[in-house]
Protein backbone atom coordinates (compact mmCIF):
# COMPACT_ATOMS: atom_id res chain seq x y z
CA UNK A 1 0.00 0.00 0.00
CA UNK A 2 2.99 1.96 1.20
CA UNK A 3 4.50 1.89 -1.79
CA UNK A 4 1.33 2.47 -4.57
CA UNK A 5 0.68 5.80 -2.60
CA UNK A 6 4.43 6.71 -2.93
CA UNK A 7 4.15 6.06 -6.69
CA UNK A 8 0.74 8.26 -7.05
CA UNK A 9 2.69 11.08 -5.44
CA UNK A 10 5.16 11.05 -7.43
CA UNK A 11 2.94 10.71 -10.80
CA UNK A 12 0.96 13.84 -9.03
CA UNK A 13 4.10 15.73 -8.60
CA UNK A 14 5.45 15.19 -12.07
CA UNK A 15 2.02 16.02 -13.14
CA UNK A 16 2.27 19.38 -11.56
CA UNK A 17 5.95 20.32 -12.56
CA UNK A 18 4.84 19.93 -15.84
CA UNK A 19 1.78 21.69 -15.88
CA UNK A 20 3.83 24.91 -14.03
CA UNK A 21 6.64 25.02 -17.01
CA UNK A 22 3.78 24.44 -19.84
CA UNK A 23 2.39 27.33 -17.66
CA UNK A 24 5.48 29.65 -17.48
CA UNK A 25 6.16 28.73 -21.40
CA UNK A 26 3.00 30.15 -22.31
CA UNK A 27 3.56 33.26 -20.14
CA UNK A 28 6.83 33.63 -21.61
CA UNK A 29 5.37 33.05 -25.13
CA UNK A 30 2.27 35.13 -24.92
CA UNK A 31 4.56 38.11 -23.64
CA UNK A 32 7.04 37.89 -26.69
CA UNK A 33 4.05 37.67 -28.76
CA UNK A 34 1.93 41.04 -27.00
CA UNK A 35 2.33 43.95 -28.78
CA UNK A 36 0.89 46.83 -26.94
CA UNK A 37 0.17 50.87 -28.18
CA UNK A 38 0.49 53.59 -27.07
CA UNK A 39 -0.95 57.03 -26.61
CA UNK A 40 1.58 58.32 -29.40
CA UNK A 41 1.46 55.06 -31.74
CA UNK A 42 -1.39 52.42 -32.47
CA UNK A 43 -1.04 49.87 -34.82
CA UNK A 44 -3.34 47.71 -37.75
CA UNK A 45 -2.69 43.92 -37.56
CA UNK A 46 -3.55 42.23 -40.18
CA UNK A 47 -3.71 38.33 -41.61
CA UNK A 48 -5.24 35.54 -39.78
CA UNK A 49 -8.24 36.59 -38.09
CA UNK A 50 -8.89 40.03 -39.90
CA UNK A 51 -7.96 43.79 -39.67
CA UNK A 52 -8.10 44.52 -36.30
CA UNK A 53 -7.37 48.22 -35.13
CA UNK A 54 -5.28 48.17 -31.74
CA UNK A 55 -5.70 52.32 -30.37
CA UNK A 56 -5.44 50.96 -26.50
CA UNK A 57 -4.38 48.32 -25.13
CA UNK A 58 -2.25 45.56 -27.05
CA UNK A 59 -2.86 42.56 -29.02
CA UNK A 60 -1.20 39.44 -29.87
CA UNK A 61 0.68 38.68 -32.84
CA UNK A 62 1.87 35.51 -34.02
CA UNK A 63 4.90 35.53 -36.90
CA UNK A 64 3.96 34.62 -40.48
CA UNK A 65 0.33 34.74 -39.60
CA UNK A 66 0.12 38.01 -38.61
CA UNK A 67 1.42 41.47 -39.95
CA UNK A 68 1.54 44.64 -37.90
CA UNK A 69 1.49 48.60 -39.46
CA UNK A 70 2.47 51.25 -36.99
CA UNK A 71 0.46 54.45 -36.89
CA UNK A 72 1.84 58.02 -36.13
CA UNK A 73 -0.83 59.33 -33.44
CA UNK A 74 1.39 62.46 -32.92
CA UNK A 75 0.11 66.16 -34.72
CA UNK A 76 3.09 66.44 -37.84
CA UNK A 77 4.29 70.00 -39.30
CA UNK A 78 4.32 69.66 -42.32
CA UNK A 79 5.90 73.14 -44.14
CA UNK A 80 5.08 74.55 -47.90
CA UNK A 81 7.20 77.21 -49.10
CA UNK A 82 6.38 78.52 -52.64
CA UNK A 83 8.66 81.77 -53.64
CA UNK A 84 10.42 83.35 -56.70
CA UNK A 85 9.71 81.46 -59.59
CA UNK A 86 7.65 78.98 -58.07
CA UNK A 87 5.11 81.63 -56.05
CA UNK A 88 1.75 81.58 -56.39
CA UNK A 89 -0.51 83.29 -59.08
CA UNK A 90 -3.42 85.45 -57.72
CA UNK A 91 -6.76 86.57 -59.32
CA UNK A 92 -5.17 89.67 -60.17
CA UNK A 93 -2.18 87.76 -62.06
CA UNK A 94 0.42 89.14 -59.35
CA UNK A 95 3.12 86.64 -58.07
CA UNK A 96 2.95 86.10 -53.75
CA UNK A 97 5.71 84.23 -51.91
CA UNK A 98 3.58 82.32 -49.52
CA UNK A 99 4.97 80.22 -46.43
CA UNK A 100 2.34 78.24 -44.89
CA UNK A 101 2.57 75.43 -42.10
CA UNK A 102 -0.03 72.70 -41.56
CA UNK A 103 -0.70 70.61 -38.71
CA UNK A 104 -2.24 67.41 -39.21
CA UNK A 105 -2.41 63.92 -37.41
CA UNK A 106 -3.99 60.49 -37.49
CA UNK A 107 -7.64 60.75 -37.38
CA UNK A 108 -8.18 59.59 -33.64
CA UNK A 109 -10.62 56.45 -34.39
CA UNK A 110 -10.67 53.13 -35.90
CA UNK A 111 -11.74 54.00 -39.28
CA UNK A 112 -9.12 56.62 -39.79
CA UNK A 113 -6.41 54.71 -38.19
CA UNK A 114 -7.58 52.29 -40.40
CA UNK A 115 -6.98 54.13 -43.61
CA UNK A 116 -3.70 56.33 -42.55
CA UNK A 117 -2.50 52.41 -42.40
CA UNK A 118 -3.85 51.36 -45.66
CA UNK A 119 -2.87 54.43 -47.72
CA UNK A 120 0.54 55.72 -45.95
CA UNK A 121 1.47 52.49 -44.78
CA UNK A 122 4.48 53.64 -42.64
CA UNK A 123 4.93 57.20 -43.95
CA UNK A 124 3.31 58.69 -40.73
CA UNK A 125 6.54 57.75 -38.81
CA UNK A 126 8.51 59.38 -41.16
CA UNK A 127 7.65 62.68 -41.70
CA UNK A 128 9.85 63.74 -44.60
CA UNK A 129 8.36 61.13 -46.73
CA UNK A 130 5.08 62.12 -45.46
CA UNK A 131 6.00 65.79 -46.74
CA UNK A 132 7.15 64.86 -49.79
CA UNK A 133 3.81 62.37 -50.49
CA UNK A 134 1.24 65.44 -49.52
CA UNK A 135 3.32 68.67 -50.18
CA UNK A 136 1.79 68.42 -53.76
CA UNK A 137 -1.82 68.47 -52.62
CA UNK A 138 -1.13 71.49 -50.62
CA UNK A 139 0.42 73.21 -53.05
CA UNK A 140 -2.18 72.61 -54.88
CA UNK A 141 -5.16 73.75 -52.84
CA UNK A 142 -3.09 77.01 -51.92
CA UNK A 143 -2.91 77.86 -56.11
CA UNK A 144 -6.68 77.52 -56.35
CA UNK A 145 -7.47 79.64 -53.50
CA UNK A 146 -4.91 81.84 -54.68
CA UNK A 147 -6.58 81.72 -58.17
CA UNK A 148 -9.84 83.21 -56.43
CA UNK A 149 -8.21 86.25 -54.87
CA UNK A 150 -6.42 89.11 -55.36
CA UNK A 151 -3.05 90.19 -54.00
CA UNK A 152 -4.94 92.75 -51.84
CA UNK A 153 -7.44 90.27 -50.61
CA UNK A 154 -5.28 87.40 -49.74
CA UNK A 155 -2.90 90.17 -47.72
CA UNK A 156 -6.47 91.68 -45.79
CA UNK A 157 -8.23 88.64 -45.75
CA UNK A 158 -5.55 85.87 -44.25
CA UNK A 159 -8.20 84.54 -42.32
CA UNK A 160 -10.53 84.14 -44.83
CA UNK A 161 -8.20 82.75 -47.18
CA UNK A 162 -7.01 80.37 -44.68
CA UNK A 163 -10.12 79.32 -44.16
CA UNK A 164 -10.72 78.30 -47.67
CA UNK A 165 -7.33 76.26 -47.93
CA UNK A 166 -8.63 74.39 -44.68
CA UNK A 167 -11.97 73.69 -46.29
CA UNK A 168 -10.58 72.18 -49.17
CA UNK A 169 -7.70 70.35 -47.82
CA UNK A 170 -9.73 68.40 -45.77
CA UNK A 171 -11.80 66.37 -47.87
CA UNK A 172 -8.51 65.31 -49.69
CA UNK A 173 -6.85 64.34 -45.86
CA UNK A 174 -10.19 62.32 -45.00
CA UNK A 175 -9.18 60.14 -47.91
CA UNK A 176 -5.96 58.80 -46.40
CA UNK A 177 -7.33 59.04 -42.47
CA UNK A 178 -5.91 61.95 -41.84
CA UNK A 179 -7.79 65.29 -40.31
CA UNK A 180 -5.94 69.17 -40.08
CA UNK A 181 -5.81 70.51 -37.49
CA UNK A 182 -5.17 74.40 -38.48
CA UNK A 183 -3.34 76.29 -41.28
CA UNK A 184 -0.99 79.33 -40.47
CA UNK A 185 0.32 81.61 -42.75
CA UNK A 186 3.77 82.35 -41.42
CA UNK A 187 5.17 84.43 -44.84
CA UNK A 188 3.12 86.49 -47.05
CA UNK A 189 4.82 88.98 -49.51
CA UNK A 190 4.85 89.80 -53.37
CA UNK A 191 7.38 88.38 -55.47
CA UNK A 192 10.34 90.74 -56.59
CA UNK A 193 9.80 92.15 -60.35
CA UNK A 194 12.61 90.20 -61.81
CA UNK A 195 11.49 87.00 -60.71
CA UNK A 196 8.22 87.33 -63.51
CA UNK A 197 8.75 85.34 -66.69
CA UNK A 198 8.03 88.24 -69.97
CA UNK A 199 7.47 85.16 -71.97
CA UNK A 200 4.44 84.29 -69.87
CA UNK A 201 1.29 85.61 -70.25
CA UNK A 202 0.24 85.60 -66.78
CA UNK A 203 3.83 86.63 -65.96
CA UNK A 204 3.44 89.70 -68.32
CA UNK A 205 0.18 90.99 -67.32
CA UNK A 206 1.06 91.16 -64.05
CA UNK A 207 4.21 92.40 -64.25
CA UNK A 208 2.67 95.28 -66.97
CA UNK A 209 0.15 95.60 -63.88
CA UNK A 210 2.72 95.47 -61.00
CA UNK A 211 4.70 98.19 -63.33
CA UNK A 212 2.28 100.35 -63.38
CA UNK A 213 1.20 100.33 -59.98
CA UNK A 214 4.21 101.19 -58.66
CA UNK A 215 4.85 104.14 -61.77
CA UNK A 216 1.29 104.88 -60.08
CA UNK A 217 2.42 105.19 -56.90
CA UNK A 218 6.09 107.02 -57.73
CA UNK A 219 4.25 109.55 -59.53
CA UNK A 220 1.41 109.83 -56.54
CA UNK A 221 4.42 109.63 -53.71
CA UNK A 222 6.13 112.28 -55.96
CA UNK A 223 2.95 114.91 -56.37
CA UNK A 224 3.22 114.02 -52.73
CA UNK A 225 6.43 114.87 -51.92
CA UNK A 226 6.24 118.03 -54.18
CA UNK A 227 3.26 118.62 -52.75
CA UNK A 228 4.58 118.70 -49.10
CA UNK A 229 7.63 120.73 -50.50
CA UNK A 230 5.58 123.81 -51.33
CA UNK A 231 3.58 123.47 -48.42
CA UNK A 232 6.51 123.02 -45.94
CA UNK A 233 8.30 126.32 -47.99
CA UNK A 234 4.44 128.08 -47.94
CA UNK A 235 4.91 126.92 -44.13
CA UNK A 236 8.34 128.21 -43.89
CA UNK A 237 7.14 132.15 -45.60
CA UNK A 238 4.45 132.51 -43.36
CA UNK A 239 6.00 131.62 -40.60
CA UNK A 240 9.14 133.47 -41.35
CA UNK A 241 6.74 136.67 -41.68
CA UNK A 242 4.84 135.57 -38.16
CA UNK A 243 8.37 135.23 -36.39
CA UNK A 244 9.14 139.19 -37.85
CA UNK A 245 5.98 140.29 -36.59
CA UNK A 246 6.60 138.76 -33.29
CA UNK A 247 10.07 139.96 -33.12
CA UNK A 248 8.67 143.55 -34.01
CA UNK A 249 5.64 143.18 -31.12
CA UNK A 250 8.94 141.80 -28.71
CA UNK A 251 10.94 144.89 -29.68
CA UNK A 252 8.15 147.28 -29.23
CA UNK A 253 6.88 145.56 -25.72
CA UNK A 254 10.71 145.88 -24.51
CA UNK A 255 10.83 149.60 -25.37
CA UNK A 256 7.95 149.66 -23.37
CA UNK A 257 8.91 147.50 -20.84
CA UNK A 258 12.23 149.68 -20.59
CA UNK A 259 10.50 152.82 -20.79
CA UNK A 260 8.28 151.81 -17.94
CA UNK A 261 10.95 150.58 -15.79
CA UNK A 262 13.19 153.89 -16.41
CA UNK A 263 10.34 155.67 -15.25
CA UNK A 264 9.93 153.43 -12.49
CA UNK A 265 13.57 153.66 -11.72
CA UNK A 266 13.56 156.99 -11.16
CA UNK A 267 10.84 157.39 -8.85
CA UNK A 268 12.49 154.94 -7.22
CA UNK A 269 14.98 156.85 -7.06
CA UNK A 270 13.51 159.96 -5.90
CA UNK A 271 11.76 157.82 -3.76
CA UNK A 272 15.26 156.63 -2.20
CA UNK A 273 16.89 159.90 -1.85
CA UNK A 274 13.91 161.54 0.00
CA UNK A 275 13.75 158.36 1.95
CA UNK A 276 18.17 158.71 2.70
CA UNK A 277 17.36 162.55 3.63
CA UNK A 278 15.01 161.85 6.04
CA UNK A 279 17.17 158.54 7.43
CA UNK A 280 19.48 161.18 7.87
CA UNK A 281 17.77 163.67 9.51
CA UNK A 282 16.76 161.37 12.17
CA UNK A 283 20.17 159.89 12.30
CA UNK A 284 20.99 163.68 13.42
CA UNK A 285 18.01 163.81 15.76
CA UNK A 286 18.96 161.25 17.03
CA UNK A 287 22.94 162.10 17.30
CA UNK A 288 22.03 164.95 19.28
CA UNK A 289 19.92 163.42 21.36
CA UNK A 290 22.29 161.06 21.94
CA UNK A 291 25.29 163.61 22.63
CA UNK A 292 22.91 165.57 24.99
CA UNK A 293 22.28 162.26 26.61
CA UNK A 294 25.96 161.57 26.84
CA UNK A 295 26.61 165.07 28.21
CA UNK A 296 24.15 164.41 30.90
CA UNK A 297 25.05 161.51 31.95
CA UNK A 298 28.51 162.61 31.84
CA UNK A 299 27.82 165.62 34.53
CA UNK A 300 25.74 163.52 36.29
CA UNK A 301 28.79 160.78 36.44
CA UNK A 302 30.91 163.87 37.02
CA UNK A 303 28.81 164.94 39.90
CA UNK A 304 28.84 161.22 41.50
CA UNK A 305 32.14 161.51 41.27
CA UNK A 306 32.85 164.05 43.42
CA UNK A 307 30.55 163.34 45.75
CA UNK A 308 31.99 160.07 45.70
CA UNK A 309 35.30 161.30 46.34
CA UNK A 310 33.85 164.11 48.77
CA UNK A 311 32.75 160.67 50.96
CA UNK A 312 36.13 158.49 50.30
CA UNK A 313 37.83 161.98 51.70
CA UNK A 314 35.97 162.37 54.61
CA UNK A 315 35.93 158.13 55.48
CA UNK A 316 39.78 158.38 55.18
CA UNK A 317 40.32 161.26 57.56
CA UNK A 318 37.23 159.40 59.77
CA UNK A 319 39.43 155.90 59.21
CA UNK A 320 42.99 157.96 60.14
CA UNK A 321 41.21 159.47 63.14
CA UNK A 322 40.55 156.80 64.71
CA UNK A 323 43.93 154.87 63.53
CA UNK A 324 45.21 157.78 65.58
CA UNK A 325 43.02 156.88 68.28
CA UNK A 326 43.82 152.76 67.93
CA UNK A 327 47.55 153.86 67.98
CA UNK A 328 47.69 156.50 70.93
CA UNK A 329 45.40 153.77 73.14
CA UNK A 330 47.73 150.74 72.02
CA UNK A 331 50.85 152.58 72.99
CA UNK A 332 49.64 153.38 76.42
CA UNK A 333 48.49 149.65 76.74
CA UNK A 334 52.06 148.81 75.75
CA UNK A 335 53.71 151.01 78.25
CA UNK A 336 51.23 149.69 80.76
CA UNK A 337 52.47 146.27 79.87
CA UNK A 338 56.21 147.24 79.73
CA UNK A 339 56.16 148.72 83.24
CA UNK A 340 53.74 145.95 84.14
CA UNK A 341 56.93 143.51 82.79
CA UNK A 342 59.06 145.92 84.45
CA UNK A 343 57.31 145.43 88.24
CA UNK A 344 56.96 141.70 87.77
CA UNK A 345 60.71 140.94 86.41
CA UNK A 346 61.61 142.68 89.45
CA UNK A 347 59.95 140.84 91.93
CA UNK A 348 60.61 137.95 90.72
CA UNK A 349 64.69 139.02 91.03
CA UNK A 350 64.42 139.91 94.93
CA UNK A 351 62.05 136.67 95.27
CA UNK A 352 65.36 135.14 93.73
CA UNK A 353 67.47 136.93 96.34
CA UNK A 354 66.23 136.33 99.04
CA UNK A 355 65.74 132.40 98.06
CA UNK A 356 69.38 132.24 97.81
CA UNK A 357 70.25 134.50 101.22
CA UNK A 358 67.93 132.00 102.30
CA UNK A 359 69.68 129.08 100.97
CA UNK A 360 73.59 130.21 101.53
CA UNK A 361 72.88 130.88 105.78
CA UNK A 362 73.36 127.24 106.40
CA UNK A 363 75.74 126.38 104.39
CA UNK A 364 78.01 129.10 106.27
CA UNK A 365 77.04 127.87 109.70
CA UNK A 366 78.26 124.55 108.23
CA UNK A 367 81.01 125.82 106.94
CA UNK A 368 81.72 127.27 110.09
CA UNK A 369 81.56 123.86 112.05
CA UNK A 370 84.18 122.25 109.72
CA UNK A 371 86.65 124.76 109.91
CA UNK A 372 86.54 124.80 114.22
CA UNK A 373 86.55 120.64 113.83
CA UNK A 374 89.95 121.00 111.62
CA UNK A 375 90.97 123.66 114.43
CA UNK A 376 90.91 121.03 116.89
């Protein structure tokens, strides 16, 4: 039993292994085999199964069955330039240089992607070869608009005439899935004189046309210019003869204006003289009043003075008086004193005398004594 349950486990194992690589081979398989798009390119497969149209997501595709187309989903510039020889003819039978840029992409649903695929094939990642395959149905729609305007028109009417090239550019860009998204007229300008054929009618009448336009226009911008000549000298007379009136009116005002201030001046004058005169009238006033006041004061000082001096007198001989006084009373205090000195010195002498009678009796008797003991 043992040993049929260890062979069933085994079978189930193996079983399993193989189912997990058949498993991760198919994974491995289907993910070489996925193709996915993106939001910038889809792509047509085509062959077993059918066209299908793969905008999001992905699809498989097997080898030799299937066949894939990529598809541009990007807007594309695509630039016309027609100048010089090649520029444009208008209504008028004038020559433009015209510069125009389109923008177009890969109509954004199945049907379009669709056709851009089946018409372009690959061209929509290319865009050069996409340029050169459409340039000539551009060019083509811009002469036939051009045809149906003039020079004038197409230069005050750019919207309008872009307009038109949109209108009929589109039903040509449906045709191969495509859609425009705008038109913009980047260089507009009339083509220089020499660049116009003589030998071609179209060339000719325009150039006769353009010729005499501009003959047209020198003569009109030379009536002009002659015209603004005699104005400007007409200008210049008359207002040469207003600046010698004005100068004459400016001349006559300043003799005025002088006269008026000489007169002025002079009263002014008068004015200052009488005004000085009387300044110095009461300057003298006032100089007298002044030396009177000086004088007054001076006598009055004079008198204060002496009576000043009349005082300083009279407190001197006052002050020496009684120095006098001070002197006669300090010498009698001083002889006082001296004979005061005079009693007490000699006191004091007999006081000394009779201290040293006083002292020297003894001293004798002693004396005395000794000399009868040396007797003996």
């Amino acid at each position: 039993m043992e040993y049929l349950f260890g062979e069933n486990m085994l079978f189930i194992l193996s079983m399993t292994g193989i189912a997990l690589v058949a498993l991760i081979t198919i994974g491995i398989v289907f993910a070489k085999l996925y193709v996915r798009a993106t939001k910038e390119i889809a792509f047509v497969r085509t062959g077993m199964g059918g066209e299908k149209v793969v905008k999001d997501g992905g699809a498989v595709v097997l080898p030799v069955v299937h066949e894939t187309i990529p598809v541009n989903m990007n807007t594309l510039r695509i630039e016309v330039e027609k100048t010089q020889k090649d520029a444009l003819i208008t209504k008028d039978r004038m020559r433009v240089d015209v510069k125009a840029d389109f923008y177009l992409r890969v109509a954004p649903h199945s049907e379009g992607i669709s056709m851009a695929a089946q018409t372009l094939g690959t061209r929509t990642m290319r865009v050069e070869e996409l340029k050169k395959l459409m340039e000539s149905k551009f060019v083509d729609v811009l002469r036939a608009v051009a045809a149906e305007m003039t020079m004038i028109e197409m230069h005050e009417q750019r919207s309008e005439f872009v307009q038109k090239v949109q209108q009929n550019v589109m039903n040509d860009l449906e045709k191969n899935g495509l859609e425009l998204e705008s038109v913009s007229l980047t260089g507009f300008d009339q083509t220089e004189l020499k660049f116009f054929n003589e030998n071609n009618a179209f060339d000719a009448e325009g150039r006769a046309r353009l010729t005499n336009i501009i003959e047209k226009k020198r003569k009109e911008t030379n009536d002009i210019e002659q015209d603004n000549r005699i104005l400007i000298e007409q200008r210049n007379l008359e207002a040469e003869k207003q600046s010698l009136t004005i100068k004459k009116e400016k001349q006559e005002a300043q003799l005025i204006q002088e006269q008026a201030l000489e007169f002025k001046r002079v009263d002014q004058q008068a004015a200052i003289v009488k005004q000085r005169e009387l300044c110095e009238k009461e300057e003298r006033e006032a100089e007298i009043t002044k030396q009177q006041a000086v004088e007054s004061a001076e006598i009055e000082k004079s008198k204060k003075i002496e009576f000043q001096e009349i005082e300083k007198r009279k407190t001197l001989e006052q002050a020496r008086i009684q120095q006098q006084k001070d002197i006669e009373v300090a010498e009698q205090d001083r002889r006082i004193a001296i004979v005061k000195r005079l009693t007490l010195s000699m006191l004091k002498k007999s006081l000394s005398v009779r201290r040293l009678v006083s002292q020297c009796k003894p001293k004798r008797i002693n004396a005395r004594l000794k000399i009868k003991r040396l007797r003996y």
